[in-house]
Protein backbone atom coordinates (compact mmCIF):
# COMPACT_ATOMS: atom_id res chain seq x y z
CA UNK A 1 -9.85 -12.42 -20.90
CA UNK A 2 -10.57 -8.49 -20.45
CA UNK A 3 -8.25 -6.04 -20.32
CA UNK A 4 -8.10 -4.22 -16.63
CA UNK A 5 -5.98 -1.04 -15.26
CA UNK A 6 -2.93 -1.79 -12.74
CA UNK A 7 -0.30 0.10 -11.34
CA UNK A 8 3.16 -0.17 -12.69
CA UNK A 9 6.54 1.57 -11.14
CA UNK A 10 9.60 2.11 -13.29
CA UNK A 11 11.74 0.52 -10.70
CA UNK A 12 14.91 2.53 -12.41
CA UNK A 13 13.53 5.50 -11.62
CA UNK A 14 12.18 5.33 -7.74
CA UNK A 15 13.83 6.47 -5.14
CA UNK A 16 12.36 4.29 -2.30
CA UNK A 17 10.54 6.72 -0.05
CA UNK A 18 7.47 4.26 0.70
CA UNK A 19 4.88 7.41 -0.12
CA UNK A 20 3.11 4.57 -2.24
CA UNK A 21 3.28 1.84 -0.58
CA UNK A 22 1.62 4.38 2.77
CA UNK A 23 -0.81 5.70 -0.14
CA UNK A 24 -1.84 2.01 -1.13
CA UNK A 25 -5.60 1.23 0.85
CA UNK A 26 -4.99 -2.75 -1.11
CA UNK A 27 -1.35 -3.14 -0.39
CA UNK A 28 -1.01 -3.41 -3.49
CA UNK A 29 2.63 -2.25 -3.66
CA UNK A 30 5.82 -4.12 -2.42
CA UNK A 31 9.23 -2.72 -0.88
CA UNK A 32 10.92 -0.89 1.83
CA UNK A 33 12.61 2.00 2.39
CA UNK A 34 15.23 3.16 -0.01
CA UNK A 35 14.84 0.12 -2.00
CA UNK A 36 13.04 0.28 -5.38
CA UNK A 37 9.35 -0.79 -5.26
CA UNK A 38 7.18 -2.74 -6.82
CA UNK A 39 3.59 -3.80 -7.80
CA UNK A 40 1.79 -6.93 -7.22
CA UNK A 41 -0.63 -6.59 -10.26
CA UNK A 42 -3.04 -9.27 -8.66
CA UNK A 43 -3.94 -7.21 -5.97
CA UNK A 44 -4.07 -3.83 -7.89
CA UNK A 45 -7.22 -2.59 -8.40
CA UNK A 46 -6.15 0.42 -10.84
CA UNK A 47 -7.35 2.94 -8.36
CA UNK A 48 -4.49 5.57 -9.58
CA UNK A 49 -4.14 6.79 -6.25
CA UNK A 50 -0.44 5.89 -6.51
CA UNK A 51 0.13 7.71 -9.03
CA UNK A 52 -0.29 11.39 -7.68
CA UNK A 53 1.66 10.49 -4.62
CA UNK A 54 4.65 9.22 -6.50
CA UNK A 55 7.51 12.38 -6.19
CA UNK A 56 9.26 11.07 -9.38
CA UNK A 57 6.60 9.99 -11.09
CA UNK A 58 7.89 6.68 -11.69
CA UNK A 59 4.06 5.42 -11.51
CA UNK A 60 2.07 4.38 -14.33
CA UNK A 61 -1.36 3.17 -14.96
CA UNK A 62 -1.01 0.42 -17.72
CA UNK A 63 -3.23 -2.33 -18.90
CA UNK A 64 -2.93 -6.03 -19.01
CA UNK A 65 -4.79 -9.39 -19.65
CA UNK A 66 -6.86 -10.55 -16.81
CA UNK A 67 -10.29 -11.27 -15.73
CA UNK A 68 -11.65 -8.73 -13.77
CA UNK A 69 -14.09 -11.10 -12.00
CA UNK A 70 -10.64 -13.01 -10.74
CA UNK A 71 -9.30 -10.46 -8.43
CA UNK A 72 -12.79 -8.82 -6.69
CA UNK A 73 -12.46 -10.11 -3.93
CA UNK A 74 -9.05 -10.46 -2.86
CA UNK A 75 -9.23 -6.72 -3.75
CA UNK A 76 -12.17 -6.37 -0.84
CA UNK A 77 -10.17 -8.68 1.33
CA UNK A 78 -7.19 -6.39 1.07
CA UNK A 79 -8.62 -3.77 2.01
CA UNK A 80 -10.42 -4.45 4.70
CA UNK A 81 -7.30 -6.35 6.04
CA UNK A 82 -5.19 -2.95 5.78
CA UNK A 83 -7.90 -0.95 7.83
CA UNK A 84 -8.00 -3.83 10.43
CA UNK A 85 -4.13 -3.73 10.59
CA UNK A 86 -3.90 0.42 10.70
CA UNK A 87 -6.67 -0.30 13.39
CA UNK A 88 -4.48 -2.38 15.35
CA UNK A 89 -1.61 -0.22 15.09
CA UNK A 90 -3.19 2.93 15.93
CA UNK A 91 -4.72 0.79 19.19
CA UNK A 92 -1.34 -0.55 20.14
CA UNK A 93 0.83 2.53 19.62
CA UNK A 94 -1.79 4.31 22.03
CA UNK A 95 -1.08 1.78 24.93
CA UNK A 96 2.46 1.89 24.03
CA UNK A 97 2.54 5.78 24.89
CA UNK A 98 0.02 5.26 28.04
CA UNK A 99 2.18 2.82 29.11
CA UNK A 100 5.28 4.55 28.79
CA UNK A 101 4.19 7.55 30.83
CA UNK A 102 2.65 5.37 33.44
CA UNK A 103 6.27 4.12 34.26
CA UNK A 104 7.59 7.86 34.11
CA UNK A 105 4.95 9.57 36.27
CA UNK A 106 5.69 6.36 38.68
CA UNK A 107 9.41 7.17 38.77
């Protein structure tokens, strides 16, 4: 086993504003709004870009037991599965909007 970086919120201490969690490119992080979050080490890649975002620094980079080999690529998959989804979202929002002032110019 080798030690490897993850993520790890002081769930005391956070306030539930989802900055991480919309900071995370693995979805790495777990919660919703003005609940306390959480990480799901597997999927945590160590990246620290948490960390910055956090407002009450409740974030911390720690270490624990794992193969690193283990976790590559559901890391990869991850991510590309969070740009797909943003993708999708941007894409449907759009039509959402186009749609919506179709039906007020119409009226």
């Amino acid at each position: 086993m080798n030690e490897r970086l993850v993520a790890n919120i002081d769930e005391k201490n956070c306030i539930g504003c989802t900055i991480c969690i919309d900071s995370c490119p693995f979805d790495a992080i777990i919660g919703a709004q003005n609940f306390s979050h959480r990480v799901n080490q597997l999927e945590c890649p160590g990246c620290k870009i948490c960390v910055s975002k956090c407002p009450t620094d409740c974030i911390e980079i720690i270490k624990i037991n794992q193969n690193k080999d283990e976790i590559k690529e559901k890391i990869k998959f991850n991510f590309q599965r969070r740009k797909i989804r943003k993708k999708n979202l941007e894409k449907f929002q759009k039509e959402n909007i186009t749609n919506q002032l179709n039906k007020i110019l119409k009226s």
